[in-house]
PDB file of N, CA and C in Angstrom:
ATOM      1  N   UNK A   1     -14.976  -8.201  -2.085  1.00  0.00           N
ATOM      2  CA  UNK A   1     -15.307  -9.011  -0.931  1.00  0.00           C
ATOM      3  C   UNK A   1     -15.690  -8.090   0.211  1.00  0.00           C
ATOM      4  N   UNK A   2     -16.319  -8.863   0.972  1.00  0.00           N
ATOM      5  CA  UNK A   2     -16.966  -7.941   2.083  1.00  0.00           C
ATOM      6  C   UNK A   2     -16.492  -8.375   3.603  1.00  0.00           C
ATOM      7  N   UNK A   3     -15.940  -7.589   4.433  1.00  0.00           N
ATOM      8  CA  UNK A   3     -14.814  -7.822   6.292  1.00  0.00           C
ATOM      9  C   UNK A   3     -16.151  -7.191   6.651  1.00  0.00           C
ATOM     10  N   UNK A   4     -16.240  -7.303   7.709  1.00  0.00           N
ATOM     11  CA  UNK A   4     -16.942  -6.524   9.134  1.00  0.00           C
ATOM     12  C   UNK A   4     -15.897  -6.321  10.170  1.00  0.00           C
ATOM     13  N   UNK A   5     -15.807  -4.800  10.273  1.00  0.00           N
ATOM     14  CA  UNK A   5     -15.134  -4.344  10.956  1.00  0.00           C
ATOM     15  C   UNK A   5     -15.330  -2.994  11.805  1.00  0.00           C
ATOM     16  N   UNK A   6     -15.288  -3.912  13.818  1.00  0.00           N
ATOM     17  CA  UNK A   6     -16.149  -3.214  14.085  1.00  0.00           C
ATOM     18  C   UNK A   6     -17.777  -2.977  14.017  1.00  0.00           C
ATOM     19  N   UNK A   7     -18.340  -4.062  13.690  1.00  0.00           N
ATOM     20  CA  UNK A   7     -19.605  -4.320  13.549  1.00  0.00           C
ATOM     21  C   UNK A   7     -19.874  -3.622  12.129  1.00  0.00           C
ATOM     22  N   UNK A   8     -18.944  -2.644  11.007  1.00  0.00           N
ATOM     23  CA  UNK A   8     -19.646  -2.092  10.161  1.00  0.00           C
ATOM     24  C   UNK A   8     -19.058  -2.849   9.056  1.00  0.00           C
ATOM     25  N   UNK A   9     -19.629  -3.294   7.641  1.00  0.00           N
ATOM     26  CA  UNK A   9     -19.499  -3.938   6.878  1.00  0.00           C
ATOM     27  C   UNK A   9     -18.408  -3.067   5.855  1.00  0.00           C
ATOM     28  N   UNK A  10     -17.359  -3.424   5.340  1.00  0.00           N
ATOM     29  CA  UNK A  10     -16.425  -3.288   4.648  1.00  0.00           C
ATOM     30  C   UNK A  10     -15.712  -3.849   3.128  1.00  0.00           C
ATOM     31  N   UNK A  11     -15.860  -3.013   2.015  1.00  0.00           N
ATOM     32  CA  UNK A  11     -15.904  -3.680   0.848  1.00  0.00           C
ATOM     33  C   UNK A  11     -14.591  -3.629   0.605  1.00  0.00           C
ATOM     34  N   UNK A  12     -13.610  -4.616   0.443  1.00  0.00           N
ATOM     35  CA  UNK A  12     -12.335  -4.762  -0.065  1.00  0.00           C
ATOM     36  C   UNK A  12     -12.474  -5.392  -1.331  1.00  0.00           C
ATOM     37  N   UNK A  13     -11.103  -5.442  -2.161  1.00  0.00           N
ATOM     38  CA  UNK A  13     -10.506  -6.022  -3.210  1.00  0.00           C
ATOM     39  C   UNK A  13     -10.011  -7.015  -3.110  1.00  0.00           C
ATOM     40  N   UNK A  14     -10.602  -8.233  -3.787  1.00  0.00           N
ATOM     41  CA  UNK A  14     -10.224  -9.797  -3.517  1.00  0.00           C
ATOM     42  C   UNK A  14      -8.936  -9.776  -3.308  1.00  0.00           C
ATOM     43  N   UNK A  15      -8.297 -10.776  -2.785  1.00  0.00           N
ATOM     44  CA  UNK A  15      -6.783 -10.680  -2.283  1.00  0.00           C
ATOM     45  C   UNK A  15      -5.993  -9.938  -1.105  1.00  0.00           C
ATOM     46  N   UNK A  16      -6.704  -8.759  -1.005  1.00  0.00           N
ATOM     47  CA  UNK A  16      -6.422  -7.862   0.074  1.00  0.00           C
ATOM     48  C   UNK A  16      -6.016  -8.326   1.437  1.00  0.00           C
ATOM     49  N   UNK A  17      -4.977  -7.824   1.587  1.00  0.00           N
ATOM     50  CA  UNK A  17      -4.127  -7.913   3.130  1.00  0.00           C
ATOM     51  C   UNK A  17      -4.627  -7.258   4.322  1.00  0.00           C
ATOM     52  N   UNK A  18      -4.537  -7.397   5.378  1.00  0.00           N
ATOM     53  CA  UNK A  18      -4.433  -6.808   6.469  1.00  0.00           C
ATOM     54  C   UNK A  18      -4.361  -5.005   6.421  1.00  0.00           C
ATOM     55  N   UNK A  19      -2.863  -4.976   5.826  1.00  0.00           N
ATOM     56  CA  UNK A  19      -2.297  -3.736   5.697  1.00  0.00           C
ATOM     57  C   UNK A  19      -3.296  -2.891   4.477  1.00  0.00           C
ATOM     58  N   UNK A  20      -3.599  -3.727   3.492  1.00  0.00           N
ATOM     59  CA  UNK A  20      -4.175  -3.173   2.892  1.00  0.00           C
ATOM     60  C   UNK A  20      -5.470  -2.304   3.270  1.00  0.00           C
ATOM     61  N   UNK A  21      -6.461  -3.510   3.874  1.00  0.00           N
ATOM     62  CA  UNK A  21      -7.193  -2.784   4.962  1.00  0.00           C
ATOM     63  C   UNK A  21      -7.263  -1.199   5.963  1.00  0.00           C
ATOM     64  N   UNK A  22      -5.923  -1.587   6.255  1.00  0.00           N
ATOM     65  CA  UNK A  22      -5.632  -0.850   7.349  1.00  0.00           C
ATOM     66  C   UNK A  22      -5.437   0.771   7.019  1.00  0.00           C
ATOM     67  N   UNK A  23      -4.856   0.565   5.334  1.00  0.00           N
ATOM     68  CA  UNK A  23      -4.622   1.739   4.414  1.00  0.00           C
ATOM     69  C   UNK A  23      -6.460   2.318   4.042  1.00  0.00           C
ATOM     70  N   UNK A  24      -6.501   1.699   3.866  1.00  0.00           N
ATOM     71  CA  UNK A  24      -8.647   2.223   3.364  1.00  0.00           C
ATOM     72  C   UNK A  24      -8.800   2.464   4.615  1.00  0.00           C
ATOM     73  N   UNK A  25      -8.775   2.519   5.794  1.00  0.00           N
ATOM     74  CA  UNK A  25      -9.283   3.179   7.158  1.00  0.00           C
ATOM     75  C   UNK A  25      -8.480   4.295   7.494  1.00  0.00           C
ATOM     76  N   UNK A  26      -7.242   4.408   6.375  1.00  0.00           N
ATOM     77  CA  UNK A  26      -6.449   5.958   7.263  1.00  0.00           C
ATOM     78  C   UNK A  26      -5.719   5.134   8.437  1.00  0.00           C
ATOM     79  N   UNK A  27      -5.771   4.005   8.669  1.00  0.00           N
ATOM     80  CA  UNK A  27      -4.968   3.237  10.237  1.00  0.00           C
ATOM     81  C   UNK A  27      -3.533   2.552  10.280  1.00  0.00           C
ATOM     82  N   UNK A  28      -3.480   2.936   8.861  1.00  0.00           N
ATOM     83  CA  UNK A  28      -1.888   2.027   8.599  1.00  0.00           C
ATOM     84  C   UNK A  28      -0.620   2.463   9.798  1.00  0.00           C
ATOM     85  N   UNK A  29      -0.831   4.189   9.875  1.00  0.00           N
ATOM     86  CA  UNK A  29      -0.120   4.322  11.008  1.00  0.00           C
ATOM     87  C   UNK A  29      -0.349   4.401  12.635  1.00  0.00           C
ATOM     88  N   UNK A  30      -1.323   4.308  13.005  1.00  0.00           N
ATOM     89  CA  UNK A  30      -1.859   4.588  13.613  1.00  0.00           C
ATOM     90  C   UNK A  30      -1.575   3.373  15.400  1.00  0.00           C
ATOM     91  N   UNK A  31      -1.694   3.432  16.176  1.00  0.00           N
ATOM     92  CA  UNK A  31      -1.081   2.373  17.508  1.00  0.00           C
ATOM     93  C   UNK A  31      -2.573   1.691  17.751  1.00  0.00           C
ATOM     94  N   UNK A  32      -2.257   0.745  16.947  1.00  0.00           N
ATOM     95  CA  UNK A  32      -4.260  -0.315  17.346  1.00  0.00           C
ATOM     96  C   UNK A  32      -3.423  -1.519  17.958  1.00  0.00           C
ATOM     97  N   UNK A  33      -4.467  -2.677  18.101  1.00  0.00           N
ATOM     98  CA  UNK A  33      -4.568  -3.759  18.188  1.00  0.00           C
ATOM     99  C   UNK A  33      -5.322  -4.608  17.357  1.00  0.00           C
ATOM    100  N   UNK A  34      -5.116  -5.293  16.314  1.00  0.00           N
ATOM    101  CA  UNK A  34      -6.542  -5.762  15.058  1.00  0.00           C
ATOM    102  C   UNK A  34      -6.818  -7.311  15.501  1.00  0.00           C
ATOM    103  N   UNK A  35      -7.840  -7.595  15.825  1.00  0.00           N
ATOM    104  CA  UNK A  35      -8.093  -9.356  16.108  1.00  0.00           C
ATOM    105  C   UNK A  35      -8.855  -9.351  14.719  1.00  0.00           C
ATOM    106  N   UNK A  36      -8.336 -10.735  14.217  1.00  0.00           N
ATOM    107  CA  UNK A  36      -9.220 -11.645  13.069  1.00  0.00           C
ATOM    108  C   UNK A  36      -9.798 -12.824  13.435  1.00  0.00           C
ATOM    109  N   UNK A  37     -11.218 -12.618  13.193  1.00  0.00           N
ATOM    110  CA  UNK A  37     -12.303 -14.019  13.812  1.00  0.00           C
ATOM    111  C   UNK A  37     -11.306 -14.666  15.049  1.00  0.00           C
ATOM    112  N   UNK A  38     -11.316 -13.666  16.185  1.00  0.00           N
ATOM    113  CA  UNK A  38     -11.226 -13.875  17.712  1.00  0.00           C
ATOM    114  C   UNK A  38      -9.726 -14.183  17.636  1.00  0.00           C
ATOM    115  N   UNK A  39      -8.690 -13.848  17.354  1.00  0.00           N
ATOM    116  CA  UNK A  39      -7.460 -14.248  17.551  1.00  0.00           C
ATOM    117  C   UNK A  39      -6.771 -12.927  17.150  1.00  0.00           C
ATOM    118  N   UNK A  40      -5.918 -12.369  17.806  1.00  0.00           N
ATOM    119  CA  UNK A  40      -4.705 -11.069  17.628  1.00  0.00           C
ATOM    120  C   UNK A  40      -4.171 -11.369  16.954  1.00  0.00           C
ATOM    121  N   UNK A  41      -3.453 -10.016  15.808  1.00  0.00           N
ATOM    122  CA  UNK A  41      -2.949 -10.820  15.142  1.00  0.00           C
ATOM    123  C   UNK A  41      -1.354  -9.418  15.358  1.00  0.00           C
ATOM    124  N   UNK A  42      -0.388 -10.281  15.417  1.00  0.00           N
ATOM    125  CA  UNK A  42       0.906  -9.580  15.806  1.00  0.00           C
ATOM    126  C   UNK A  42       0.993  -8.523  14.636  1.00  0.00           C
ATOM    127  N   UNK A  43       1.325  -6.859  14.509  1.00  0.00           N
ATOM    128  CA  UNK A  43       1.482  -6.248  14.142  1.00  0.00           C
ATOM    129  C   UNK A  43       2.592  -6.357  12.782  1.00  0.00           C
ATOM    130  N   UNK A  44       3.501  -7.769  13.348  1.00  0.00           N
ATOM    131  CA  UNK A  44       4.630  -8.197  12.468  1.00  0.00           C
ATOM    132  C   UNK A  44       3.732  -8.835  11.243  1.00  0.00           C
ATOM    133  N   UNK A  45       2.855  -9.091  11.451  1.00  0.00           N
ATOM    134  CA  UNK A  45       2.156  -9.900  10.677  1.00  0.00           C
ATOM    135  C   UNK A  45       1.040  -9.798   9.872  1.00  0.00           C
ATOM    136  N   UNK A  46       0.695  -7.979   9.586  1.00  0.00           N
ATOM    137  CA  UNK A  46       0.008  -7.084   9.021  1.00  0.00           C
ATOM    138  C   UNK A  46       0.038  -7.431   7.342  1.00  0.00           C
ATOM    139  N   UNK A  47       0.825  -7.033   6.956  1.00  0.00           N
ATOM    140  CA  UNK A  47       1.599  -6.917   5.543  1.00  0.00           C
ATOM    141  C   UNK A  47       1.014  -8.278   4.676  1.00  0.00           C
ATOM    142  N   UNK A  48       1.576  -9.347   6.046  1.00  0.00           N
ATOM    143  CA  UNK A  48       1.247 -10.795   4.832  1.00  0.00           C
ATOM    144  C   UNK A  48      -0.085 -11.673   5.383  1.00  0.00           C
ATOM    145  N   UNK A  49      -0.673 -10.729   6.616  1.00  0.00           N
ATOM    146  CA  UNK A  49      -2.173 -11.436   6.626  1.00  0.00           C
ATOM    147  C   UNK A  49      -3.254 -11.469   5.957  1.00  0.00           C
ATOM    148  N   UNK A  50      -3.627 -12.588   4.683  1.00  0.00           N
ATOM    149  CA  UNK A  50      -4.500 -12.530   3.769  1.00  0.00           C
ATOM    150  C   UNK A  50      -5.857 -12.215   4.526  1.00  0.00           C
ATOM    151  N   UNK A  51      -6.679 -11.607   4.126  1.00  0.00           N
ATOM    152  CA  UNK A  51      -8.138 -11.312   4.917  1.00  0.00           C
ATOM    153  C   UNK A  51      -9.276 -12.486   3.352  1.00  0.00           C
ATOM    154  N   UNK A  52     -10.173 -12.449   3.789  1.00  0.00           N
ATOM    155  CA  UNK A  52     -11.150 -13.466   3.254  1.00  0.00           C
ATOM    156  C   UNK A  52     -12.391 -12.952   3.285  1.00  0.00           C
ATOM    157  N   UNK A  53     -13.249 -13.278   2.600  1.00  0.00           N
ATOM    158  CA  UNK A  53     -14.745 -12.272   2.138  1.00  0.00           C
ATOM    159  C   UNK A  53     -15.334 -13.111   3.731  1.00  0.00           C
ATOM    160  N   UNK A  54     -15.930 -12.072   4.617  1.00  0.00           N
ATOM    161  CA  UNK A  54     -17.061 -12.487   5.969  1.00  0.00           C
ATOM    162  C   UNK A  54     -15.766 -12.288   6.775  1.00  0.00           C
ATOM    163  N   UNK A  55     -14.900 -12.232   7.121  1.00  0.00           N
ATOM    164  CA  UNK A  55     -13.855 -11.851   7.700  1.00  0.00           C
ATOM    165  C   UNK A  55     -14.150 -10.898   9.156  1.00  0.00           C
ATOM    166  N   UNK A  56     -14.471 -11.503  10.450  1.00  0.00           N
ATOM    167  CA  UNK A  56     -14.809 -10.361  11.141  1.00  0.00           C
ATOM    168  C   UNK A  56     -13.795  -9.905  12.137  1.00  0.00           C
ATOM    169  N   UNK A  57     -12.801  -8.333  11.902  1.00  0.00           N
ATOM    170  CA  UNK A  57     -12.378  -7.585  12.841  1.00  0.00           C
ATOM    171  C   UNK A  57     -12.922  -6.924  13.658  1.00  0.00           C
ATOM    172  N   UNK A  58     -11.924  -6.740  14.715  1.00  0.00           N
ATOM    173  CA  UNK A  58     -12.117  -5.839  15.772  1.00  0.00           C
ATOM    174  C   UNK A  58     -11.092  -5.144  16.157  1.00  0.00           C
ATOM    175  N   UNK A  59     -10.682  -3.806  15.595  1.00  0.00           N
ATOM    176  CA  UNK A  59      -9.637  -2.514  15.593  1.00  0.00           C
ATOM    177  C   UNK A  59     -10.096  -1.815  16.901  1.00  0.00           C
ATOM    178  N   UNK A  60      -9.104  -1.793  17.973  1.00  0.00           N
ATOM    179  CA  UNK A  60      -9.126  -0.856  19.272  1.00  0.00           C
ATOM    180  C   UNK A  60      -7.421   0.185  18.748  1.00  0.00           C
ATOM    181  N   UNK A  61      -8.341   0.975  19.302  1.00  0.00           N
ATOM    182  CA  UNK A  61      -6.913   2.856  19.613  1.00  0.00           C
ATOM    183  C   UNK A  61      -6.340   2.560  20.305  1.00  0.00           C
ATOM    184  N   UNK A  62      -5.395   2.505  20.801  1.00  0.00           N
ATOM    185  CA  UNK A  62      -4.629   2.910  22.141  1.00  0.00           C
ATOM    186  C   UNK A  62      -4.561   4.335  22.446  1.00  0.00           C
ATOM    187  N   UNK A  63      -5.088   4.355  23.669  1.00  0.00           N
ATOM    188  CA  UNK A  63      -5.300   5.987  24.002  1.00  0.00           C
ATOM    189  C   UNK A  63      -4.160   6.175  24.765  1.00  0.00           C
ATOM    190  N   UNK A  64      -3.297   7.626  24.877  1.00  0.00           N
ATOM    191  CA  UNK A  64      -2.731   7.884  26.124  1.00  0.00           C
ATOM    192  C   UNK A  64      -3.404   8.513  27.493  1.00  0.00           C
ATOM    193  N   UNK A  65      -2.813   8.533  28.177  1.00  0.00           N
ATOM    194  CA  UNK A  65      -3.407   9.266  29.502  1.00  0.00           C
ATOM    195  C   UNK A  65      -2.729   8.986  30.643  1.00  0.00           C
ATOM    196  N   UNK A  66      -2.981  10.000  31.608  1.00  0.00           N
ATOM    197  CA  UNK A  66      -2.146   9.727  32.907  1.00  0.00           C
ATOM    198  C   UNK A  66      -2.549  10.526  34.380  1.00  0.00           C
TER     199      UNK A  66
END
């Protein structure tokens, strides 16, 4: 199945989670924020968020600075 994420197109494995995702980007650990088709989705809620083929994210960094 195919996410857009970040405007770039993304080939996952039918069934695939959130987290799963997040593991194929290197981001599993990483301090983001992930929205799915315009809605945040709580970090608690990674693991068991099913993703769906056309699926469009948007992954932001949290930067530090001061």
């Amino acid at each position: 199945m195919q996410v857009t994420v970040n405007g770039d197109t993304v080939q996952l494995d039918p069934g695939s989670s959130l987290v799963d995702l997040l593991r194929q980007l290197h981001l599993a650990d990483a301090k983001i924020a992930v929205e799915l088709n315009h809605a945040i989705v709580p970090r608690s809620q990674y693991q068991e968020q099913a993703l769906q083929d056309h699926d469009q994210l948007e992954i932001v960094h949290a930067i530090g600075g001061g």
